[in-house]
C-alpha atoms as a PDB file:
ATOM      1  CA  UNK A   1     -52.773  -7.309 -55.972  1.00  0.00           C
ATOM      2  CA  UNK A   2     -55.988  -9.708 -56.848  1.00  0.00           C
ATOM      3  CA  UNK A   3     -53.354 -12.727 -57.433  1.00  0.00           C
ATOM      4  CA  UNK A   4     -51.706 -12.114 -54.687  1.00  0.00           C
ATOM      5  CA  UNK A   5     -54.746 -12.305 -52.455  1.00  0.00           C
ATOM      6  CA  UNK A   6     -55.414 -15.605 -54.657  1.00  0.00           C
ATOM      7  CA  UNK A   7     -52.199 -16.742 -53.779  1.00  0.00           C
ATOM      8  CA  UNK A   8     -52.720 -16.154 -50.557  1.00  0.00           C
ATOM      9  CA  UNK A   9     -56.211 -17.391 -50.208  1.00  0.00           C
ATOM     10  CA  UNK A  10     -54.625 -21.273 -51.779  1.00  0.00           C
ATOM     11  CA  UNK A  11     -51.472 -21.204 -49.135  1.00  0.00           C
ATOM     12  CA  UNK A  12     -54.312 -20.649 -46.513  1.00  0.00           C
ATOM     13  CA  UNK A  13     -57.286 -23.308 -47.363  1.00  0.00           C
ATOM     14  CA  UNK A  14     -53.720 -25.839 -48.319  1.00  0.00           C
ATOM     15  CA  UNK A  15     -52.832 -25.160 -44.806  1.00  0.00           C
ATOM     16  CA  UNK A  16     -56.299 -25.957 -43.039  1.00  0.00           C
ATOM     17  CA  UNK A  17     -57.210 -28.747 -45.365  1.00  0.00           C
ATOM     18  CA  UNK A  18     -53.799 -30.328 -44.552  1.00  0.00           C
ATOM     19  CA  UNK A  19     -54.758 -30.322 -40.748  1.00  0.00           C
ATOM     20  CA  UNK A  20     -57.647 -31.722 -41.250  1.00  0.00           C
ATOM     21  CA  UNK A  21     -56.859 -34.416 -43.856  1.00  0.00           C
ATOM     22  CA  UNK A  22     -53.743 -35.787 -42.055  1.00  0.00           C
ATOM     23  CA  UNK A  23     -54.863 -36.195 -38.557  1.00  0.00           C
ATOM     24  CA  UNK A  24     -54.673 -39.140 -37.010  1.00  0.00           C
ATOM     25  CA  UNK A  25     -57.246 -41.038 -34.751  1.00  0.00           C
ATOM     26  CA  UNK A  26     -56.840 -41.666 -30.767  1.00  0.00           C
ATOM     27  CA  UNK A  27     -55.174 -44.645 -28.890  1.00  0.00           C
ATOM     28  CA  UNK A  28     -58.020 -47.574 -28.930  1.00  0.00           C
ATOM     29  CA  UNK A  29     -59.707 -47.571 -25.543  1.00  0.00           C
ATOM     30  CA  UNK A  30     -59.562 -50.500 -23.193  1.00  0.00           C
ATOM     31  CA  UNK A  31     -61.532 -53.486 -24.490  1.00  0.00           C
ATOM     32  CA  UNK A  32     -60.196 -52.954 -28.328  1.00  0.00           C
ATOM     33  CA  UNK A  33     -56.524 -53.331 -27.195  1.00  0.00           C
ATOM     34  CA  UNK A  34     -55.095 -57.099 -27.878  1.00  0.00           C
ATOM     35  CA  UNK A  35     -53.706 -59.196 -24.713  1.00  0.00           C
ATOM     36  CA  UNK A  36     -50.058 -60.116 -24.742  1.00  0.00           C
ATOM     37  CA  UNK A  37     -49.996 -62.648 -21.951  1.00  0.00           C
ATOM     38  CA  UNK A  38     -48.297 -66.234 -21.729  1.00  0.00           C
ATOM     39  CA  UNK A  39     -48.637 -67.386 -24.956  1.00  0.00           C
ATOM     40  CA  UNK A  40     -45.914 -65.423 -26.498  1.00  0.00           C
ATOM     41  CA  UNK A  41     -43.322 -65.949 -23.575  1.00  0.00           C
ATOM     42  CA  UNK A  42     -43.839 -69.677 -24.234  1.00  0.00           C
ATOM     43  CA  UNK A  43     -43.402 -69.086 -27.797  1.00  0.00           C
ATOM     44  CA  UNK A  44     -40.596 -67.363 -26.722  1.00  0.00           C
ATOM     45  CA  UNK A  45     -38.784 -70.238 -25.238  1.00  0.00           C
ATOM     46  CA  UNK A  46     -39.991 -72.782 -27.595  1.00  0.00           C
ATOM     47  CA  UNK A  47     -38.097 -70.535 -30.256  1.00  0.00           C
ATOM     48  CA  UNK A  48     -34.709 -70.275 -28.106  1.00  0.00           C
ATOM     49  CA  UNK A  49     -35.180 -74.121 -27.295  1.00  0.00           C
ATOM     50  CA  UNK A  50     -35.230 -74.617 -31.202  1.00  0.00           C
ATOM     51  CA  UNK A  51     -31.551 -72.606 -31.806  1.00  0.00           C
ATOM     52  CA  UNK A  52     -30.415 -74.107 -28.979  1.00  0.00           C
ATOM     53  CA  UNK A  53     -31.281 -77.532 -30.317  1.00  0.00           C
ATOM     54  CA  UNK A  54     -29.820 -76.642 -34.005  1.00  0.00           C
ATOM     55  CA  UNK A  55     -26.702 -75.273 -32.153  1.00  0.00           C
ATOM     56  CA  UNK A  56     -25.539 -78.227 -30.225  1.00  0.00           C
ATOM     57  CA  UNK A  57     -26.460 -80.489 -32.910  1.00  0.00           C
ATOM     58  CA  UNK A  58     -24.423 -77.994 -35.120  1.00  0.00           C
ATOM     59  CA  UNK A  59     -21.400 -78.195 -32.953  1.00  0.00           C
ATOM     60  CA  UNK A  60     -21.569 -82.152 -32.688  1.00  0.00           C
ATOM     61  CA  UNK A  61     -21.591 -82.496 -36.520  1.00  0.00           C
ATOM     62  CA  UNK A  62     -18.389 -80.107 -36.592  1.00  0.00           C
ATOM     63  CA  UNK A  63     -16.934 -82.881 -33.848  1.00  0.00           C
ATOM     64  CA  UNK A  64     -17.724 -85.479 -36.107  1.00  0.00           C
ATOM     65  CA  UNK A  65     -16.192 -84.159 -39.747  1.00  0.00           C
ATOM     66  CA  UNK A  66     -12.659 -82.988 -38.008  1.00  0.00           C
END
């Protein structure tokens, strides 16, 4: 009987503890959060400019070797 209420006693505190230990903090209010404007849109395009580039000189290359 006194191990079980041991037993019991460890499952319980294990239980509470593991509440406590794994919770996880709130969403970052307002002024913390980082600003996705403009900047990466343009990066964005730069980047599909880039494959398009690499693509048509790709393709031209192919033209070339046949």
């Amino acid at each position: 009987m006194k191990h079980t209420l041991y037993i019991l006693f460890a499952i319980l505190v294990v239980v509470i503890f593991n509440d406590i230990v794994i919770a996880q903090p709130g969403l970052p209010t307002a002024p913390s959060q980082a600003p996705i404007d403009g900047g990466l849109g343009l990066l964005a395009a730069a980047g599909g400019a880039y494959a398009y580039k690499k693509l048509r000189d790709r393709k031209k290359q192919d033209d070339i070797e046949i």
